[in-house]
PDB file of N, CA and C in Angstrom:
ATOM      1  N   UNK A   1      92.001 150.550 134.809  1.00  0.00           N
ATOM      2  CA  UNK A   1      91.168 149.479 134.322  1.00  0.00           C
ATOM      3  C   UNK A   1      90.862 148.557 135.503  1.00  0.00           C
ATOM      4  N   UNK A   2      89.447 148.600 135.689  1.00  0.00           N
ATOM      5  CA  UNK A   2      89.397 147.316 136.773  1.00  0.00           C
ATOM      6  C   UNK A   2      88.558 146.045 135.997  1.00  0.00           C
ATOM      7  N   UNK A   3      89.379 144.840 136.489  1.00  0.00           N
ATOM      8  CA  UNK A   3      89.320 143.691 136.030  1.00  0.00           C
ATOM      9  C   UNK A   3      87.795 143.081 137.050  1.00  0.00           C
ATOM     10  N   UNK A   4      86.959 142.428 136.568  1.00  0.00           N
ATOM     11  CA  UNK A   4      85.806 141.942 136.864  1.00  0.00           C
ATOM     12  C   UNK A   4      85.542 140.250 137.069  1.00  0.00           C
ATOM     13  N   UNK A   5      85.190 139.743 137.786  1.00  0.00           N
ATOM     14  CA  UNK A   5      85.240 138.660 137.726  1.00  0.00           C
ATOM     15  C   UNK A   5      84.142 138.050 136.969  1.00  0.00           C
ATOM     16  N   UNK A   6      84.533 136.985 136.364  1.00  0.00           N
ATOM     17  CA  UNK A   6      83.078 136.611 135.520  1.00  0.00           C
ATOM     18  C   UNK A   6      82.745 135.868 136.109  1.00  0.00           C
ATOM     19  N   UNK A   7      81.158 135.804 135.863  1.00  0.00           N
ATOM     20  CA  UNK A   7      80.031 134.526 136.773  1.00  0.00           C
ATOM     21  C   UNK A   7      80.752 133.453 136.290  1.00  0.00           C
ATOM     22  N   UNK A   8      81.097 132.192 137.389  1.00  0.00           N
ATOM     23  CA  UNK A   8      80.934 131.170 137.467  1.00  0.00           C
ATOM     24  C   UNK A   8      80.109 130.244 136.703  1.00  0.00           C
ATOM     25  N   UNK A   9      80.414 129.332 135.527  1.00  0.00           N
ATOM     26  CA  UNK A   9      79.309 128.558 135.118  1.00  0.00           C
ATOM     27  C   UNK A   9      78.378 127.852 135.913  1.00  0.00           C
ATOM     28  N   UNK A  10      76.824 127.518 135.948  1.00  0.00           N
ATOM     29  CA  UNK A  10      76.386 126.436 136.802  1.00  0.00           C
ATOM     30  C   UNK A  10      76.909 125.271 136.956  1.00  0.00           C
ATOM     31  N   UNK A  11      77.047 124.443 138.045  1.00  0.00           N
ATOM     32  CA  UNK A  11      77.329 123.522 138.273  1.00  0.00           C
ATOM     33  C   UNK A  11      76.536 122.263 137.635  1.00  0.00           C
ATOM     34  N   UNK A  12      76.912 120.772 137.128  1.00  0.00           N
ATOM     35  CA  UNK A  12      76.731 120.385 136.578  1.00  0.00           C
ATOM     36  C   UNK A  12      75.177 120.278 137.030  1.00  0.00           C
ATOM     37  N   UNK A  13      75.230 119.570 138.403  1.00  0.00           N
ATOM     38  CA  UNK A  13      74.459 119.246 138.765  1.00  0.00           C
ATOM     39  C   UNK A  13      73.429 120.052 138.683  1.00  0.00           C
ATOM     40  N   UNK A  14      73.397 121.283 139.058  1.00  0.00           N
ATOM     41  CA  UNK A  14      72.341 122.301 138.808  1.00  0.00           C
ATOM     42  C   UNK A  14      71.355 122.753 138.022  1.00  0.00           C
ATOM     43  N   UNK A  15      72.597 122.438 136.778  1.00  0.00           N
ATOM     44  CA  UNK A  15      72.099 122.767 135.473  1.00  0.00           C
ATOM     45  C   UNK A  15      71.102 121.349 134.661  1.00  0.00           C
ATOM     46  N   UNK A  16      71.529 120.123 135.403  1.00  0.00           N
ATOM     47  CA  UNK A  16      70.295 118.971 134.946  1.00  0.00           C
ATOM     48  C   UNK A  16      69.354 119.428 136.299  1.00  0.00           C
ATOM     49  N   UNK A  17      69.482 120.002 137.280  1.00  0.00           N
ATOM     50  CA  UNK A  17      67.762 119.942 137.774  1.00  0.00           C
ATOM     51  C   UNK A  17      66.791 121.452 137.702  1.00  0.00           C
ATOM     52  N   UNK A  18      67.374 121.699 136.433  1.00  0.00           N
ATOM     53  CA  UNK A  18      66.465 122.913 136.171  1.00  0.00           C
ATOM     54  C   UNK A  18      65.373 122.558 134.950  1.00  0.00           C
ATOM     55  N   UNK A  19      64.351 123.131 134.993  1.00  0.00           N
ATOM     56  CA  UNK A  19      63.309 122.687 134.145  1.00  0.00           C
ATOM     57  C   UNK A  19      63.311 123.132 133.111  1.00  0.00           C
ATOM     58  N   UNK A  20      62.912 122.047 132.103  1.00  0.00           N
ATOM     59  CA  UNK A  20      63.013 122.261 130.979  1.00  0.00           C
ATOM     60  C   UNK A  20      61.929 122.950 130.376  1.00  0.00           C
ATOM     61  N   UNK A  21      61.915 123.649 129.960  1.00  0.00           N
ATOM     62  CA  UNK A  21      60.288 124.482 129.251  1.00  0.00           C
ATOM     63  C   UNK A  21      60.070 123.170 127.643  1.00  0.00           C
ATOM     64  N   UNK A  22      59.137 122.472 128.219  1.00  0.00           N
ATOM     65  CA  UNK A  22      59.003 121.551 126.816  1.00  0.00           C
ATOM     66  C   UNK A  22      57.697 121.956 126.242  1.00  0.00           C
ATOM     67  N   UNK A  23      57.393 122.469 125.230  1.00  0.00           N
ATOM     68  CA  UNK A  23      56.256 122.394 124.086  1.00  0.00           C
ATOM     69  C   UNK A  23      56.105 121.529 123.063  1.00  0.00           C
ATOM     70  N   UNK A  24      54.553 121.210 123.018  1.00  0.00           N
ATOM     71  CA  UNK A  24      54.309 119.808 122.060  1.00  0.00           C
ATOM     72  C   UNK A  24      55.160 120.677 120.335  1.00  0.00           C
ATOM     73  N   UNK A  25      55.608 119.657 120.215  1.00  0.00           N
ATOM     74  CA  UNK A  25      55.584 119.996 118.311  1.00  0.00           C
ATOM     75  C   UNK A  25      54.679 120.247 117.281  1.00  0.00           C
ATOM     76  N   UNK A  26      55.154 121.342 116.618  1.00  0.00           N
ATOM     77  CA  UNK A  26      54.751 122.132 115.692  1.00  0.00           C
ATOM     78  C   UNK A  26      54.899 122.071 114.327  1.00  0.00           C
ATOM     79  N   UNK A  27      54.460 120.669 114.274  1.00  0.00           N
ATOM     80  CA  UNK A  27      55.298 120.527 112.596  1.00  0.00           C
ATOM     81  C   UNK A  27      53.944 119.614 112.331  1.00  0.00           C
ATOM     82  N   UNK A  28      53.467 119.475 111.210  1.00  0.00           N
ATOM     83  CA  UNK A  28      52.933 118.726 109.842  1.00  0.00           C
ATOM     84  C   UNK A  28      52.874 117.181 109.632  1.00  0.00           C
ATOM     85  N   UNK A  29      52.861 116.632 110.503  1.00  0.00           N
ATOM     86  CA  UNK A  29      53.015 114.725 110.314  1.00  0.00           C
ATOM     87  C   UNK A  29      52.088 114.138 109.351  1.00  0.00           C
ATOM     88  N   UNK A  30      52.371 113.617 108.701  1.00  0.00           N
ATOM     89  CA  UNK A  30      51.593 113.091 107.577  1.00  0.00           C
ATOM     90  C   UNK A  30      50.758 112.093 107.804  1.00  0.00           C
ATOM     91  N   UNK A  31      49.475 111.736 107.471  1.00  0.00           N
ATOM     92  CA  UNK A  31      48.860 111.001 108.059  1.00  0.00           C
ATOM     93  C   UNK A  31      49.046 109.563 108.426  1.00  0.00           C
ATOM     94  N   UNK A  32      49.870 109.351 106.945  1.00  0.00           N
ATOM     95  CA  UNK A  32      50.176 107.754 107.050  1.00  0.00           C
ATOM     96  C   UNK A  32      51.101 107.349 107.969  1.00  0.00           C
ATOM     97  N   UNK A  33      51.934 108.472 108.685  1.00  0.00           N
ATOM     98  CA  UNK A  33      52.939 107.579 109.793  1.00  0.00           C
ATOM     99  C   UNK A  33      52.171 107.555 111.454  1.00  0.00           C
ATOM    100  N   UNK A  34      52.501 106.493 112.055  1.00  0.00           N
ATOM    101  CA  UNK A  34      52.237 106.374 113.191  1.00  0.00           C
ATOM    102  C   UNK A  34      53.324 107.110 114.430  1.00  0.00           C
ATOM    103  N   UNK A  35      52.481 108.046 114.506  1.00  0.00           N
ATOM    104  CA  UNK A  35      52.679 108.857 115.791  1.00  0.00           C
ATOM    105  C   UNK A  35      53.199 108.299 117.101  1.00  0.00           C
ATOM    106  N   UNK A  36      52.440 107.134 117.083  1.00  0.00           N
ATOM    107  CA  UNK A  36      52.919 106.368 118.382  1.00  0.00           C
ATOM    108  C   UNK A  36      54.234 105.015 118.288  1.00  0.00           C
ATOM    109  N   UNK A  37      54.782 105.228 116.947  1.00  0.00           N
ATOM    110  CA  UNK A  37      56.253 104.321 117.019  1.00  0.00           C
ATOM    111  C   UNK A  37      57.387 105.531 117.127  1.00  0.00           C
ATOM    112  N   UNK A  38      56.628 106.884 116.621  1.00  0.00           N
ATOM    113  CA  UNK A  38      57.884 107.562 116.496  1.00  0.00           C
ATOM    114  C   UNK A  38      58.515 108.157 117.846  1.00  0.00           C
ATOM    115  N   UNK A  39      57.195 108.178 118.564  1.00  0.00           N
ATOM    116  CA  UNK A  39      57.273 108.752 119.823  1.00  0.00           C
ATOM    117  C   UNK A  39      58.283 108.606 120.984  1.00  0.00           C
ATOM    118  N   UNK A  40      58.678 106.468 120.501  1.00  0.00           N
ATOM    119  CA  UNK A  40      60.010 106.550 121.671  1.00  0.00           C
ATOM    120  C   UNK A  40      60.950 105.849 120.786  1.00  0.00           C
ATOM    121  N   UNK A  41      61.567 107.026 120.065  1.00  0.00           N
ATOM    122  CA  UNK A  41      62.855 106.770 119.310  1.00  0.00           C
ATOM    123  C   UNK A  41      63.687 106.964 120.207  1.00  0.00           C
ATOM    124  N   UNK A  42      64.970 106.565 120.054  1.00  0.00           N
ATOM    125  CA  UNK A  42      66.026 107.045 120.693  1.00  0.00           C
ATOM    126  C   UNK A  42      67.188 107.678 120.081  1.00  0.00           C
ATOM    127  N   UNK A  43      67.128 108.790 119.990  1.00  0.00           N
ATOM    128  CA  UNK A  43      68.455 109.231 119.502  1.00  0.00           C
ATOM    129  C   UNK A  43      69.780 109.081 118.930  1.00  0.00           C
ATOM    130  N   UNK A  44      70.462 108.948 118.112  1.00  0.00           N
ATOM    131  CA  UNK A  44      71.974 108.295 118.207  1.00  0.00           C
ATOM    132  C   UNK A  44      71.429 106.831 118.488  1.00  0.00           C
ATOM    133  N   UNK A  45      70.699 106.267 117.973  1.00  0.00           N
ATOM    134  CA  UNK A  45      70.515 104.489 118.854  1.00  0.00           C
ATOM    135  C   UNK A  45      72.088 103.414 117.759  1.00  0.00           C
ATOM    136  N   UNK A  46      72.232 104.074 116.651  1.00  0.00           N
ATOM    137  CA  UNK A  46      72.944 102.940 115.829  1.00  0.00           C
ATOM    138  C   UNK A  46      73.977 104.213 115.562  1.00  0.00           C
ATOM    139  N   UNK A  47      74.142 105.372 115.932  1.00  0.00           N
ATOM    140  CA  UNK A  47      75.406 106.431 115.602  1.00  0.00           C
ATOM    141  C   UNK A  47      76.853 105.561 115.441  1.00  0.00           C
ATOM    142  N   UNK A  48      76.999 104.927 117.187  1.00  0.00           N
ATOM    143  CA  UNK A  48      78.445 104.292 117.638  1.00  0.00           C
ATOM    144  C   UNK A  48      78.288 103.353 115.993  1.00  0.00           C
ATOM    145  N   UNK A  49      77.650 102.876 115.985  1.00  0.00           N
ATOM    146  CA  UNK A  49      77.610 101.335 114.745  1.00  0.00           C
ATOM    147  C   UNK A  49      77.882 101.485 113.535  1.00  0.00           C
ATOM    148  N   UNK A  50      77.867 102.646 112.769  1.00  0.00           N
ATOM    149  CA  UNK A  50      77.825 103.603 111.876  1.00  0.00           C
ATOM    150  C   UNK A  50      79.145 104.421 112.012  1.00  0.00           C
ATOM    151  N   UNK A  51      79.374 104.702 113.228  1.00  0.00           N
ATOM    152  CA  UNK A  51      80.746 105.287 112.509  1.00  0.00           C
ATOM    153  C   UNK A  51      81.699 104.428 112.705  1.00  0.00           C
ATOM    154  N   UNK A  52      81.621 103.537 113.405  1.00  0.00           N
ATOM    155  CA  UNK A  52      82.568 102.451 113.564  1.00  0.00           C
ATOM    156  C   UNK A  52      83.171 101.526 112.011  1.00  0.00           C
ATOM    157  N   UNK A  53      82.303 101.320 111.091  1.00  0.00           N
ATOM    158  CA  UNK A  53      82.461 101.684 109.944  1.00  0.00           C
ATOM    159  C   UNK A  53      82.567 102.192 108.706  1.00  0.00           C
ATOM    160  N   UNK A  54      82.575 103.858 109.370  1.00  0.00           N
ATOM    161  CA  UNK A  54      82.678 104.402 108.075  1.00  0.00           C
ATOM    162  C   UNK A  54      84.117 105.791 108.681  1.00  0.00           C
ATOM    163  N   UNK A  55      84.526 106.013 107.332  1.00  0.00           N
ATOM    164  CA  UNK A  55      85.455 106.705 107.951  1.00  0.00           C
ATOM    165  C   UNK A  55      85.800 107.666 106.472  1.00  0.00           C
ATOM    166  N   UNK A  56      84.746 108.981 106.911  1.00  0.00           N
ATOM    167  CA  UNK A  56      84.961 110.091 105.682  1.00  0.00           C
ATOM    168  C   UNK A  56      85.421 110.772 106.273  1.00  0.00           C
ATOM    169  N   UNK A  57      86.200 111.428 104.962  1.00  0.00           N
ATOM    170  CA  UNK A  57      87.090 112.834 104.770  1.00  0.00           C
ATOM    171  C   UNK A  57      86.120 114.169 104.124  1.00  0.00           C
ATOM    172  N   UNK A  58      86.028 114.977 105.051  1.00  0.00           N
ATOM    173  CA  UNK A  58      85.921 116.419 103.854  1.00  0.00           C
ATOM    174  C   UNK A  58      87.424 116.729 103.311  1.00  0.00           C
ATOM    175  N   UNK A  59      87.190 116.893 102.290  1.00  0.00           N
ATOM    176  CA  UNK A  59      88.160 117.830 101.425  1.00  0.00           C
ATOM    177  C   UNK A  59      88.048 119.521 100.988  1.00  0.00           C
ATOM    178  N   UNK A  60      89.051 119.531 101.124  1.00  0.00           N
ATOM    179  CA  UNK A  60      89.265 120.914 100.939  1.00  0.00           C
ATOM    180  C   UNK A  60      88.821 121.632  99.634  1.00  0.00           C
ATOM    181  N   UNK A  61      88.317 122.261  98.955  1.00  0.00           N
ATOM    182  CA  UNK A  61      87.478 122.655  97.859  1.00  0.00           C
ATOM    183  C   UNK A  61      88.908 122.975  96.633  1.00  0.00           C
ATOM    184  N   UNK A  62      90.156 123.203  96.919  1.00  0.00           N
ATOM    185  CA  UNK A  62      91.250 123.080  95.910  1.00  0.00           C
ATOM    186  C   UNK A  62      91.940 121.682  95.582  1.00  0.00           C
ATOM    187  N   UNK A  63      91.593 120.460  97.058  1.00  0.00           N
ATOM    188  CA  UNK A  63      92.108 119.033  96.884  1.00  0.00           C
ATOM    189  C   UNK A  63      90.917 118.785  96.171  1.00  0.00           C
ATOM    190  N   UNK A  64      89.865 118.609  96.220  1.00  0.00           N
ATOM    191  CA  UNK A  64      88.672 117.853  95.800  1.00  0.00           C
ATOM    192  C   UNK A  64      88.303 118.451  93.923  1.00  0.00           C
ATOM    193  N   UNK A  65      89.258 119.265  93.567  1.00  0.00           N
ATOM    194  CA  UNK A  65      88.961 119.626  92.348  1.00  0.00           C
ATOM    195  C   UNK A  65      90.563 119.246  91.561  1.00  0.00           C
ATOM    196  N   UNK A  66      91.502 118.846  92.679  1.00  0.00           N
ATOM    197  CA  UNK A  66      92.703 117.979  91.747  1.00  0.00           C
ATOM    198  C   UNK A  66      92.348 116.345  91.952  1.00  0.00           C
ATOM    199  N   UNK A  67      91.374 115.898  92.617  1.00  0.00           N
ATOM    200  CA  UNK A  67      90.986 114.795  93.527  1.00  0.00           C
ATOM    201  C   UNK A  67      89.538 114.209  93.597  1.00  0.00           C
ATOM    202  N   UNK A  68      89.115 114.239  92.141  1.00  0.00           N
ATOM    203  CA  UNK A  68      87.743 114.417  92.157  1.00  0.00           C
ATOM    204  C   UNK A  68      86.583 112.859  92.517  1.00  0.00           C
ATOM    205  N   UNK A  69      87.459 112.004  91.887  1.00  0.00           N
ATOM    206  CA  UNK A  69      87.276 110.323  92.596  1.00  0.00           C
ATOM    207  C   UNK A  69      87.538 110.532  94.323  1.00  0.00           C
ATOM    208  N   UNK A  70      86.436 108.969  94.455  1.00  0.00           N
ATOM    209  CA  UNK A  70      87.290 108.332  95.693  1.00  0.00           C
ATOM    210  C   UNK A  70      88.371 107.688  95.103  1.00  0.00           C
ATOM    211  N   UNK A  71      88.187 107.090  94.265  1.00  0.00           N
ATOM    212  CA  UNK A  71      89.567 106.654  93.210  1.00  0.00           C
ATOM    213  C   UNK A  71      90.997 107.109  93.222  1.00  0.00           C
ATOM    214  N   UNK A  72      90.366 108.406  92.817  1.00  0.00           N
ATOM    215  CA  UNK A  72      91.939 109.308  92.912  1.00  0.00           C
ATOM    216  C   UNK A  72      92.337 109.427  93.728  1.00  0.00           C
ATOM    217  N   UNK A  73      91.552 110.110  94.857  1.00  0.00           N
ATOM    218  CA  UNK A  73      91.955 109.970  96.291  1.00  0.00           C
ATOM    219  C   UNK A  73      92.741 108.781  96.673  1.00  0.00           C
ATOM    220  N   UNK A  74      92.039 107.920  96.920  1.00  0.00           N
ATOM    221  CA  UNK A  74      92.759 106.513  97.307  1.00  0.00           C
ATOM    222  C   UNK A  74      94.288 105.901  96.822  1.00  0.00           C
ATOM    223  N   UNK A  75      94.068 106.373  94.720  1.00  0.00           N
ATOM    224  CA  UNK A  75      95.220 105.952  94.435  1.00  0.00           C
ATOM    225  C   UNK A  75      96.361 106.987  94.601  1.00  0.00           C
ATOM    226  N   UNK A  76      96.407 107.818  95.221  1.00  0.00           N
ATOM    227  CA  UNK A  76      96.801 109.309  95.432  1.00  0.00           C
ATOM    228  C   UNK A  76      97.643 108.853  96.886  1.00  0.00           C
ATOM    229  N   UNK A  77      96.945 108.182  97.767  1.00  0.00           N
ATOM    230  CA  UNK A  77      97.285 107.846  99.147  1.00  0.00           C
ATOM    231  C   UNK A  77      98.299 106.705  99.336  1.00  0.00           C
ATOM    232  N   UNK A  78      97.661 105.877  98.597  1.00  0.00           N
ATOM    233  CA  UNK A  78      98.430 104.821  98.515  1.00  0.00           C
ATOM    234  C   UNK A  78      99.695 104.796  97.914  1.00  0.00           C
ATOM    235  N   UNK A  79     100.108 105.709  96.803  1.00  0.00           N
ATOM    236  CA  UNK A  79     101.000 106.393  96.360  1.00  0.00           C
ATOM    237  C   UNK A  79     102.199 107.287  97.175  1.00  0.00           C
ATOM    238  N   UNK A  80     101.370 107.843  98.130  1.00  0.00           N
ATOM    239  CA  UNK A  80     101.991 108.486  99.232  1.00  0.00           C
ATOM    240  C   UNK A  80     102.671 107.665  99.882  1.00  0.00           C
ATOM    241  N   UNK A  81     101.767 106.579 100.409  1.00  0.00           N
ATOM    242  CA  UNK A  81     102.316 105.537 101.118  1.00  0.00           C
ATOM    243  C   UNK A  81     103.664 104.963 100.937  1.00  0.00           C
ATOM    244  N   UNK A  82     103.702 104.763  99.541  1.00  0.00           N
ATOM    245  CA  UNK A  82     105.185 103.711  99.250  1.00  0.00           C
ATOM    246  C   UNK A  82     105.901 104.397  99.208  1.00  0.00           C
ATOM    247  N   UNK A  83     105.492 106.303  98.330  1.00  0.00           N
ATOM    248  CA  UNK A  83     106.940 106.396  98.400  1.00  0.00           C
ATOM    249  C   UNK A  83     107.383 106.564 100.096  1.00  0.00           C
ATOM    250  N   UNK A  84     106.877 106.899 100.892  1.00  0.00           N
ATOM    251  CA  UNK A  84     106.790 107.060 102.520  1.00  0.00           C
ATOM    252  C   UNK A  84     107.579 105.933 102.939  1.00  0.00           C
ATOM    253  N   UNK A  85     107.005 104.739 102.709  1.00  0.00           N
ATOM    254  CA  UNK A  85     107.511 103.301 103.204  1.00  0.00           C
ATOM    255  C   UNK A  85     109.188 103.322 101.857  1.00  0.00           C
ATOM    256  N   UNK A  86     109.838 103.565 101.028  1.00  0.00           N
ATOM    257  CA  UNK A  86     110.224 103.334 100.520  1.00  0.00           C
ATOM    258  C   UNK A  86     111.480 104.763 100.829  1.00  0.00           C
ATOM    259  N   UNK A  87     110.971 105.382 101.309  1.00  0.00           N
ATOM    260  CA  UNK A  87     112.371 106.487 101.665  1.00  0.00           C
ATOM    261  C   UNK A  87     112.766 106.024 103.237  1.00  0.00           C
ATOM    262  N   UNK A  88     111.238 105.712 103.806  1.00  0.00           N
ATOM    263  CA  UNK A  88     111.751 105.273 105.410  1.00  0.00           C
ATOM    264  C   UNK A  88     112.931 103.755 105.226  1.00  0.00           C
ATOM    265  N   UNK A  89     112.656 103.317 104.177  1.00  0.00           N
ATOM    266  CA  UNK A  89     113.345 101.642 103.775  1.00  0.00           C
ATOM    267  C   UNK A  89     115.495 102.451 103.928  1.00  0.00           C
ATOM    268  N   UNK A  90     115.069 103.182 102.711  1.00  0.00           N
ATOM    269  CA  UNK A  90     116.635 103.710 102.026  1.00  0.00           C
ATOM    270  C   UNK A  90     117.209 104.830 103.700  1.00  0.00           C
ATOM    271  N   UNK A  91     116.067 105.290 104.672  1.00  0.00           N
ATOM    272  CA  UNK A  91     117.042 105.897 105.460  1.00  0.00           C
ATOM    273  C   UNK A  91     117.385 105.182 106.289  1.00  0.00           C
ATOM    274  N   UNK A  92     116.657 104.125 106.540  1.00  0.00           N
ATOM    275  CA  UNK A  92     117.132 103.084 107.788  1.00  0.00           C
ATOM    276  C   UNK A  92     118.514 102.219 106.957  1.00  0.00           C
ATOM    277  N   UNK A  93     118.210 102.157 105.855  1.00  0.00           N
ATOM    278  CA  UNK A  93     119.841 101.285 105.029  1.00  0.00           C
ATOM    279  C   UNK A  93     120.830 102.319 105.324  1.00  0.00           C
ATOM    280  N   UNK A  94     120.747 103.908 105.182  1.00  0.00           N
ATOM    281  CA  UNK A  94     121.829 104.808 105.197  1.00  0.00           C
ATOM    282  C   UNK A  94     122.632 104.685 106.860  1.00  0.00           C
ATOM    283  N   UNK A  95     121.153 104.866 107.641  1.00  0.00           N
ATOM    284  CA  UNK A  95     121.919 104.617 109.060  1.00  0.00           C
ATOM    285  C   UNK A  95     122.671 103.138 109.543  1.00  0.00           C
ATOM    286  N   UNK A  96     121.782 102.243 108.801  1.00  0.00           N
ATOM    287  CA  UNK A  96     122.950 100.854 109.501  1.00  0.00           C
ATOM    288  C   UNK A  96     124.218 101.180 108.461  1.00  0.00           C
ATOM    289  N   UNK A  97     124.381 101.590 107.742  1.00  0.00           N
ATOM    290  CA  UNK A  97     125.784 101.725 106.472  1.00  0.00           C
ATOM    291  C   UNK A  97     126.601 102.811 107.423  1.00  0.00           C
ATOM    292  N   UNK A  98     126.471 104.252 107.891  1.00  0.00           N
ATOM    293  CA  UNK A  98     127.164 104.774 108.064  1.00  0.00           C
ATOM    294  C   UNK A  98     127.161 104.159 110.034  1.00  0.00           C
ATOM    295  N   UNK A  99     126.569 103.350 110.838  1.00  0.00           N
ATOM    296  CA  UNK A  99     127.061 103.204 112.059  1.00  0.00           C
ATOM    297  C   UNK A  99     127.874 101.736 111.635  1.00  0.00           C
ATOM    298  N   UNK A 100     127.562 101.675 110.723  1.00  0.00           N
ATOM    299  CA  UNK A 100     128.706 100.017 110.180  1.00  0.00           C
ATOM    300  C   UNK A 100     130.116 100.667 109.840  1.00  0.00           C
ATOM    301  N   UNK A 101     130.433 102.015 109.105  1.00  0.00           N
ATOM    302  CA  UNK A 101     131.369 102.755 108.774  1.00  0.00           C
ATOM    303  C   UNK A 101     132.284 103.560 110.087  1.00  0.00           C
ATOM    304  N   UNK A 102     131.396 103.833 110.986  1.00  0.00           N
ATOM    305  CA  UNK A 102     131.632 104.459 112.141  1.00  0.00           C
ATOM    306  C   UNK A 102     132.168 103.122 112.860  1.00  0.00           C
ATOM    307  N   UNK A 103     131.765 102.287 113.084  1.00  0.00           N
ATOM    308  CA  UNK A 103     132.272 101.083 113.414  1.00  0.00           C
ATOM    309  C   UNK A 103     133.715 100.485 113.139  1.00  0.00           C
ATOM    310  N   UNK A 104     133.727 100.615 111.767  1.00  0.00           N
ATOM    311  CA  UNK A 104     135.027 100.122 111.221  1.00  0.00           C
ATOM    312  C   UNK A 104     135.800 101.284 111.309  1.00  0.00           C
ATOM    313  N   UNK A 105     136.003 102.590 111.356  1.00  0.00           N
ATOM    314  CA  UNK A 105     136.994 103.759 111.656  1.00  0.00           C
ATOM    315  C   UNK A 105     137.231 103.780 113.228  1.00  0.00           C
ATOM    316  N   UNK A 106     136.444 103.401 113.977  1.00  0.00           N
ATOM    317  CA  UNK A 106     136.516 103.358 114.952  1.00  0.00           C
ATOM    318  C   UNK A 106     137.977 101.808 115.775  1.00  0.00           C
ATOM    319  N   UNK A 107     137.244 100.939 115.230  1.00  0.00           N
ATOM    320  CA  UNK A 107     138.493  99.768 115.380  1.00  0.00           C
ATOM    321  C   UNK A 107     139.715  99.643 114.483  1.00  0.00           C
ATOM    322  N   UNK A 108     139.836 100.826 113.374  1.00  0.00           N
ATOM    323  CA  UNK A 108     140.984 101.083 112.991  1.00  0.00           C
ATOM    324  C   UNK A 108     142.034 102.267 113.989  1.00  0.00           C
ATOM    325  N   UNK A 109     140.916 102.772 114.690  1.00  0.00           N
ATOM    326  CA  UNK A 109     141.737 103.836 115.632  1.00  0.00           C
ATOM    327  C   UNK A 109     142.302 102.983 116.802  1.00  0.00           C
ATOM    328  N   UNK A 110     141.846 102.243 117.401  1.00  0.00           N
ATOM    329  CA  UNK A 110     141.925 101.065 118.617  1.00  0.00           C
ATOM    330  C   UNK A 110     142.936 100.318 118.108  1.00  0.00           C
TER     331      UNK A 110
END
C-alpha cells in the first residue's frame, strides 16, 4: 500500500484573492419593493443582538412529546434544579458531619 500525500488546502490568503464568478440574480422581485434599499443590506447586521437574547433549545422528538409546553419544559427544569441544589445541600451536611466525626475519633486517639 502506498500512502499519498494529500493536496495542501489554499492558503488563506489565496483563497480571498481569487475571483469570484458573480452573476446578477435570477429571481422574481415584485414590483412594489425598491430594488435600490435592498441592494446594500448587510448581512447578519442585528444576528449578534438577537441571539444575545434569545436562547432556544431543539428537543429531541421523544422529550418534546413528554414536554410539549415551554411550560413543561421550564417547570420540568426548575424541578431539576432543586432537587440538584437540595441533594448538593444534604451532601455538603454529610461531609462537614463525617470530617466533624473524623475529628472527634481522631482527638480521642491523641
Amino acid at each position: 500500500m502506498t500512502l499519498v500525500p494529500a493536496a495542501s488546502p489554499p492558503k488563506k490568503d489565496d483563497y480571498m484573492s481569487q475571483a469570484v464568478n458573480r452573476t446578477p440574480l435570477d429571481d422574481d422581485l415584485r414590483a412594489e419593493y425598491d430594488e435600490t434599499v435592498l441592494k446594500n443590506g448587510v448581512r447578519g447586521k442585528y444576528a449578534q443582538r438577537y441571539a444575545a437574547g434569545t436562547n432556544l433549545v431543539r428537543l429531541a422528538p421523544d422529550v418534546a412529546v413528554a414536554f410539549p409546553t415551554e411550560e413543561a419544559v421550564n417547570e420540568a427544569l426548575r424541578l431539576l434544579l432543586k432537587v440538584a441544589q437540595a441533594t448538593r445541600h444534604v451532601a455538603e451536611q454529610e461531609l462537614i458531619s463525617a470530617a466533624e466525626d473524623e475529628h472527634v475519633a481522631l482527638s480521642k486517639v491523641a
